[in-house]
PDB file of N, CA and C in Angstrom:
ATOM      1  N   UNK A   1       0.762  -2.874 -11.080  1.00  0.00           N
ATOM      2  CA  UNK A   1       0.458  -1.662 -10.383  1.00  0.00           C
ATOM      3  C   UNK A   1       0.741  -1.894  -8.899  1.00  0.00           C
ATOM      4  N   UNK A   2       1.347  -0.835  -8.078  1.00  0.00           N
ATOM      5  CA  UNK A   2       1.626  -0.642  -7.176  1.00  0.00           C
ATOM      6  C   UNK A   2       0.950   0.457  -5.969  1.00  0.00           C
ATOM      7  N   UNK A   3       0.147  -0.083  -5.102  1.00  0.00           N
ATOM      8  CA  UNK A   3      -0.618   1.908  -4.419  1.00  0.00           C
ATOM      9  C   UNK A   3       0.050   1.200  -3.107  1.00  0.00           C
ATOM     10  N   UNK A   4       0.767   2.524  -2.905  1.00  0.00           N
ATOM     11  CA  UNK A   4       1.839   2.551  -1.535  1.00  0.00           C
ATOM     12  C   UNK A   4       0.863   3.945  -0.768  1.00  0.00           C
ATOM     13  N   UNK A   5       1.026   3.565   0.324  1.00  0.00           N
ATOM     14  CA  UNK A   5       0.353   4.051   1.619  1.00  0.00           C
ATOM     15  C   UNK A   5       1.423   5.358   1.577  1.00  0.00           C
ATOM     16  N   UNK A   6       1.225   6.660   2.093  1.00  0.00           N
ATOM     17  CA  UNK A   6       1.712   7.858   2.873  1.00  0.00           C
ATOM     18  C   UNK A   6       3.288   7.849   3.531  1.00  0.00           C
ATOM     19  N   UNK A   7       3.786   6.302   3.667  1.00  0.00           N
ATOM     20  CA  UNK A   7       4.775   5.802   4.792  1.00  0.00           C
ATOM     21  C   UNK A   7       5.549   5.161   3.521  1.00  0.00           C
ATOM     22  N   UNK A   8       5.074   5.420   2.606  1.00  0.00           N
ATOM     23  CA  UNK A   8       5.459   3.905   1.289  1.00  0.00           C
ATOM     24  C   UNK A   8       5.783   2.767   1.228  1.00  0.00           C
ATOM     25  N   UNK A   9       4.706   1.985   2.538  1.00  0.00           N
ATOM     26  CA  UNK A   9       4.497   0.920   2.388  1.00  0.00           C
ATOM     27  C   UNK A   9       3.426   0.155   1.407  1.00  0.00           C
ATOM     28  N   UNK A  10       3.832  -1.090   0.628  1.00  0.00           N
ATOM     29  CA  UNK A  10       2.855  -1.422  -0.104  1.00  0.00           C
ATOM     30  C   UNK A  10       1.723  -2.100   0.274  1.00  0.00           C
ATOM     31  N   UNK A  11       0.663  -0.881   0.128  1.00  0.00           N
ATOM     32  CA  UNK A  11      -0.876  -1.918   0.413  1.00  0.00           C
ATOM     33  C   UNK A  11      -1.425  -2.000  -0.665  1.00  0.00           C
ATOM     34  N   UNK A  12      -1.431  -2.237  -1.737  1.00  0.00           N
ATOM     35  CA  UNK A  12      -1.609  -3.002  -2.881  1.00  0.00           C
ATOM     36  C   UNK A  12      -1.229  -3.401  -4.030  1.00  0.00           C
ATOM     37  N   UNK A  13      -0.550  -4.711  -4.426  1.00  0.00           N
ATOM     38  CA  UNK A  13       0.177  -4.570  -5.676  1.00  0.00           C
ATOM     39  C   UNK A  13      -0.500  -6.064  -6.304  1.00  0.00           C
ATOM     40  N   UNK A  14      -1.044  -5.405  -7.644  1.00  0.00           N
ATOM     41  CA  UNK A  14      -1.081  -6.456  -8.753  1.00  0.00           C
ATOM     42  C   UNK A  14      -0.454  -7.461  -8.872  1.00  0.00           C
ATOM     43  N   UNK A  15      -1.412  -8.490  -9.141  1.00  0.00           N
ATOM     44  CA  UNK A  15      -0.352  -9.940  -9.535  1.00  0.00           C
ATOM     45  C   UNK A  15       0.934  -9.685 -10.787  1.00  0.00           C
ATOM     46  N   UNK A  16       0.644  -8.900 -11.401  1.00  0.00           N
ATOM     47  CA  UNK A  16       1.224  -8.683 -12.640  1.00  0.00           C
ATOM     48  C   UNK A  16       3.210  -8.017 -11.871  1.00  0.00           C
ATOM     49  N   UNK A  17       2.403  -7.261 -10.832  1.00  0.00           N
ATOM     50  CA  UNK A  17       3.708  -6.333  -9.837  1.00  0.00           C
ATOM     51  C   UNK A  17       4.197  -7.188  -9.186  1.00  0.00           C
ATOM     52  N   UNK A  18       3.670  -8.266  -8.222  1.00  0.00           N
ATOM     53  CA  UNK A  18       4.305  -8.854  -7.199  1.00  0.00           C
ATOM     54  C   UNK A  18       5.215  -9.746  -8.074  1.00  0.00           C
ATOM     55  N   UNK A  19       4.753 -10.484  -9.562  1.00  0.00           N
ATOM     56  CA  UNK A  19       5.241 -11.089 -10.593  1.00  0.00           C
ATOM     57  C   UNK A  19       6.417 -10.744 -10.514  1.00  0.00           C
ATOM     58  N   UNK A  20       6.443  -9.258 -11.143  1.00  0.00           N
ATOM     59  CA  UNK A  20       7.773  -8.880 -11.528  1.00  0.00           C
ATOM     60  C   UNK A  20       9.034  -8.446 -10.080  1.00  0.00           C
ATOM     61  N   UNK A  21       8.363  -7.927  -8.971  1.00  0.00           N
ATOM     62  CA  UNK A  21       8.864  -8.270  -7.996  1.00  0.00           C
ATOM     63  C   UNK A  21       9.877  -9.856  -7.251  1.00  0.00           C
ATOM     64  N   UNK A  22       9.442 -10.736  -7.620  1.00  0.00           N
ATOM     65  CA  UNK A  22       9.670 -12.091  -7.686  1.00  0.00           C
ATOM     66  C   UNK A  22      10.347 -12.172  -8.779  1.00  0.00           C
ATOM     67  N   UNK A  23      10.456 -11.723  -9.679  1.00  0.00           N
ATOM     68  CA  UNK A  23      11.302 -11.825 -11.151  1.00  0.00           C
ATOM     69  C   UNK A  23      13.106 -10.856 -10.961  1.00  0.00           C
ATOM     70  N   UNK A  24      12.587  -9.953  -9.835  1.00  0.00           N
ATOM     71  CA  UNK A  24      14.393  -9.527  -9.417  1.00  0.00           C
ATOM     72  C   UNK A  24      14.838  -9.845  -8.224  1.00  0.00           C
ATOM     73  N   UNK A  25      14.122 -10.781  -7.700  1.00  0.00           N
ATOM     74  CA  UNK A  25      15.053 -11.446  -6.496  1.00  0.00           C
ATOM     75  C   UNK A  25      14.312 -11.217  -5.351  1.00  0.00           C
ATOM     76  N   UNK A  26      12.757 -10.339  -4.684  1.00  0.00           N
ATOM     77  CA  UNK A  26      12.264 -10.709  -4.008  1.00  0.00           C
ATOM     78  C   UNK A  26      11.139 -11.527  -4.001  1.00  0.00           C
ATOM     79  N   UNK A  27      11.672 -13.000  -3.029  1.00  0.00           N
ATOM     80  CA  UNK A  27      10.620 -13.354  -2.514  1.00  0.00           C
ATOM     81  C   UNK A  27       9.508 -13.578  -1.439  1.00  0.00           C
ATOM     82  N   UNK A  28       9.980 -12.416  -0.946  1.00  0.00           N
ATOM     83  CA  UNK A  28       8.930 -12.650   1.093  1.00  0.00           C
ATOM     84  C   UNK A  28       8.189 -11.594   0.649  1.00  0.00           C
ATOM     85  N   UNK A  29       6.911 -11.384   1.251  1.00  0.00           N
ATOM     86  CA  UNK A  29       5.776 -10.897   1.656  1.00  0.00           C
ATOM     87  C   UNK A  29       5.965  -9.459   0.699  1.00  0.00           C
ATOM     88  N   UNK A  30       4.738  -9.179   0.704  1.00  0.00           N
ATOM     89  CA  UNK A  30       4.909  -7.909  -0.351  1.00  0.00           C
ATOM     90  C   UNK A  30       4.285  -6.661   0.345  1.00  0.00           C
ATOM     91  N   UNK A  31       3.137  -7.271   0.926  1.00  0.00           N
ATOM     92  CA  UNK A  31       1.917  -6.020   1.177  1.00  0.00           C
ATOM     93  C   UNK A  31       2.529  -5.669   2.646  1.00  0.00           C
ATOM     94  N   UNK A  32       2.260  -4.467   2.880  1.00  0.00           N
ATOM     95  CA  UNK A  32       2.849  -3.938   4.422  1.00  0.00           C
ATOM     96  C   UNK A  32       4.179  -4.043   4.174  1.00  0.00           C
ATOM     97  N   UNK A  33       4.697  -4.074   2.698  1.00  0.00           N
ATOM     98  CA  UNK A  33       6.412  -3.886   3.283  1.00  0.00           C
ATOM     99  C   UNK A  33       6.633  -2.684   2.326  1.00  0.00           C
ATOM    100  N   UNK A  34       8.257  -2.214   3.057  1.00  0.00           N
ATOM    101  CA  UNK A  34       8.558  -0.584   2.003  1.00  0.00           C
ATOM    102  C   UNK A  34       8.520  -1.129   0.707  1.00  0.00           C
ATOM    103  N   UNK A  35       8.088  -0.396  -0.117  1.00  0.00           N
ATOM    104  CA  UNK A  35       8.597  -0.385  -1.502  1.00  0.00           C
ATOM    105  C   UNK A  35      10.219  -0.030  -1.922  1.00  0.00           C
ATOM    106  N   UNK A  36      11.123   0.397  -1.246  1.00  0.00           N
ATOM    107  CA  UNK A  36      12.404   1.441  -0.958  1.00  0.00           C
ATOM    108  C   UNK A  36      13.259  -0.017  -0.356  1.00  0.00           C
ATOM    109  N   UNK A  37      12.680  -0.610   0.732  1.00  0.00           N
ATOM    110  CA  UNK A  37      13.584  -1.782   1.369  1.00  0.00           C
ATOM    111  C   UNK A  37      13.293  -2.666   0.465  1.00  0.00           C
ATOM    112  N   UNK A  38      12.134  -2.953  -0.190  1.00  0.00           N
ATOM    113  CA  UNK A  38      12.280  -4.430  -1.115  1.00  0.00           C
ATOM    114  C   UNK A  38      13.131  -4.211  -2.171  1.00  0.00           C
ATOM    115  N   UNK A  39      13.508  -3.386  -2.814  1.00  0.00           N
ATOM    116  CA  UNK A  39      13.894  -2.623  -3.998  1.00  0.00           C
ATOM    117  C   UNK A  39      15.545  -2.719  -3.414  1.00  0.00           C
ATOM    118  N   UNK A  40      15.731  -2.318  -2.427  1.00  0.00           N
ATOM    119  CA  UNK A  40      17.341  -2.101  -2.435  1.00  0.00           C
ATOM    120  C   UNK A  40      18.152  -3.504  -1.944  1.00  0.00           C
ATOM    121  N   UNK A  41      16.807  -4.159  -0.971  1.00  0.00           N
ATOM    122  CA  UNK A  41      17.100  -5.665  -0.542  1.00  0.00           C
ATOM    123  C   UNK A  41      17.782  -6.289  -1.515  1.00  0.00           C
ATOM    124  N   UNK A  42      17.350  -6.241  -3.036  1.00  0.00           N
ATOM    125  CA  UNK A  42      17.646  -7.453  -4.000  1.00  0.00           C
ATOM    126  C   UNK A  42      18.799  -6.688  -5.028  1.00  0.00           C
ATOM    127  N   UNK A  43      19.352  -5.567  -4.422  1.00  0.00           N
ATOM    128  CA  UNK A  43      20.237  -5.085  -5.136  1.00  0.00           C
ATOM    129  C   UNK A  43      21.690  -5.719  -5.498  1.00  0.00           C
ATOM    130  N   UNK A  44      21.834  -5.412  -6.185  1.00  0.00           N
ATOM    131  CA  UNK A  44      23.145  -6.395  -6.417  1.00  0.00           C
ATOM    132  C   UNK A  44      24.645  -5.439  -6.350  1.00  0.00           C
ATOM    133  N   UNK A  45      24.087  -4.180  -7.105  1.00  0.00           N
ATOM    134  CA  UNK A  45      25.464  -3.194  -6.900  1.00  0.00           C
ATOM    135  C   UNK A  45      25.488  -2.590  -5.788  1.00  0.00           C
ATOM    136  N   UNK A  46      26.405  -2.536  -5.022  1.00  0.00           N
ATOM    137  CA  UNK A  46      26.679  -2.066  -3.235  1.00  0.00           C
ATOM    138  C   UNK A  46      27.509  -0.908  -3.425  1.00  0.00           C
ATOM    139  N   UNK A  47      27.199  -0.284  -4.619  1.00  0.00           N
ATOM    140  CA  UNK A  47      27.683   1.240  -4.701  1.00  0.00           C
ATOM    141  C   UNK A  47      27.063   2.370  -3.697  1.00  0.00           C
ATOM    142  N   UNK A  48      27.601   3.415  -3.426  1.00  0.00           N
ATOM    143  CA  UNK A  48      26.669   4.036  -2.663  1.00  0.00           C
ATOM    144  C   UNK A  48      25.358   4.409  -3.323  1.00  0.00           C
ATOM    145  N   UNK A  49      24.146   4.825  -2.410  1.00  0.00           N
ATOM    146  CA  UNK A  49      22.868   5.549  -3.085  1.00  0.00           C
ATOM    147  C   UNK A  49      22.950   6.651  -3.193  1.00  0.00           C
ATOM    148  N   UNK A  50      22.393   7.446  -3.490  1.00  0.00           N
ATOM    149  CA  UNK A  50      22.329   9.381  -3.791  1.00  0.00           C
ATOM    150  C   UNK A  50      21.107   9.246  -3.299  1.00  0.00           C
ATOM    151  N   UNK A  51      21.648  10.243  -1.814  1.00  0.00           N
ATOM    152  CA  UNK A  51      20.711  10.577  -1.339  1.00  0.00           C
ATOM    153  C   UNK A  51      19.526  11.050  -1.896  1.00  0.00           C
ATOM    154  N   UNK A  52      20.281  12.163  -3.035  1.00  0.00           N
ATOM    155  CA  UNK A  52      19.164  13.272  -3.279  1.00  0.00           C
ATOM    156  C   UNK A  52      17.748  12.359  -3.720  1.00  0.00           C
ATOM    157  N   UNK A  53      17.917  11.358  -4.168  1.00  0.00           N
ATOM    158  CA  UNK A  53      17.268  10.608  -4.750  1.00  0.00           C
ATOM    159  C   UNK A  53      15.881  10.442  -3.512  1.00  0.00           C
ATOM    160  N   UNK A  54      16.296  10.741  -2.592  1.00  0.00           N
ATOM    161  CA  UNK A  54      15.054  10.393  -0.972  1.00  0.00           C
ATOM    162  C   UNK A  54      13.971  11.769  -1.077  1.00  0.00           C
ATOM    163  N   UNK A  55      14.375  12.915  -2.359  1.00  0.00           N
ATOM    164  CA  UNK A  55      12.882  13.710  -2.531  1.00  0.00           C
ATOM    165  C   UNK A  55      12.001  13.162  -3.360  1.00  0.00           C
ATOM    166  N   UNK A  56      12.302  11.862  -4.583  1.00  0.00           N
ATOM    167  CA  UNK A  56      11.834  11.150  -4.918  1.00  0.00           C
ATOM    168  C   UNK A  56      10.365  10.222  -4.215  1.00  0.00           C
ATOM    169  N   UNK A  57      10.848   9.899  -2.827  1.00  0.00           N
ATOM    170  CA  UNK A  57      10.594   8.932  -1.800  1.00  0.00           C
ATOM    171  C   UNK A  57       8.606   9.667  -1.692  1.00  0.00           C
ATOM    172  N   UNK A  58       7.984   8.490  -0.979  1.00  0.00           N
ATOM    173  CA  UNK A  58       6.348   8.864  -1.205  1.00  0.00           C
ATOM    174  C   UNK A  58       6.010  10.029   0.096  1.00  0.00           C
ATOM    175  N   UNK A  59       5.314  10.576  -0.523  1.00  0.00           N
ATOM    176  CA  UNK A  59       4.888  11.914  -0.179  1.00  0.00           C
ATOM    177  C   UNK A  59       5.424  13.516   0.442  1.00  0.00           C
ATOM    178  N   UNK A  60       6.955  12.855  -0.443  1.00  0.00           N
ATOM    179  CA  UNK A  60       7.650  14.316  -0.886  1.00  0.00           C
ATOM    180  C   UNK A  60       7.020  14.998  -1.437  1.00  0.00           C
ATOM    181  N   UNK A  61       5.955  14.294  -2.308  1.00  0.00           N
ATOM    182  CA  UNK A  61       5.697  15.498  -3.393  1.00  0.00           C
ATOM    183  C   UNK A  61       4.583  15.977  -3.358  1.00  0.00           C
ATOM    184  N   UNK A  62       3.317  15.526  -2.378  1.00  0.00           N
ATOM    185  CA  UNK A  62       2.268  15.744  -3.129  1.00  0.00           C
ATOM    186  C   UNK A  62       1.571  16.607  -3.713  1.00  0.00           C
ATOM    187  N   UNK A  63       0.642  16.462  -4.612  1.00  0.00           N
ATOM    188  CA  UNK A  63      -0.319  17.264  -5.788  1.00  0.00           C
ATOM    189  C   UNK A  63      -1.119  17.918  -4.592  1.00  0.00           C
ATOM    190  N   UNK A  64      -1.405  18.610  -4.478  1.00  0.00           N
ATOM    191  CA  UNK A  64      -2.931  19.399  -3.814  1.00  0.00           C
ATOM    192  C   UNK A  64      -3.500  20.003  -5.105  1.00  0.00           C
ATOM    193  N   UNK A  65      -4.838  19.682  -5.243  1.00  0.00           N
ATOM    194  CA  UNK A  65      -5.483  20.509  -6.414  1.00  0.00           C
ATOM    195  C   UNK A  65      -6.865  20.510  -6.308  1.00  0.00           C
TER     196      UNK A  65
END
């Protein structure tokens, strides 16, 4: 499990997350960093991204209820 802050930085991730984090190629610091930069850091295909994909991104969406 992963709870990313408003900014989608990670302020808290499970041993089970940082695990698998470390299992695709990052290994520096986890907490206080983007979830978006660690993720593309260890990418391997240097194809372009789709943008559209950035309404995805944290707190595009939120629920009010």
């Amino acid at each position: 499990m992963i709870r990313l802050d408003v900014d989608g930085q990670i302020s808290y991730a499970s041993p089970n997350a940082v695990s698998a984090l470390h299992r695709i190629g990052h290994l520096g610091e986890i907490l206080g960093a983007s979830l978006a930069q660690v993720v593309t850091s260890v990418l391997r295909d240097t194809s372009p991204v789709d943008e559209g994909c950035r309404s995805c991104s944290p707190g595009a969406s939120r629920r009010t209820r």
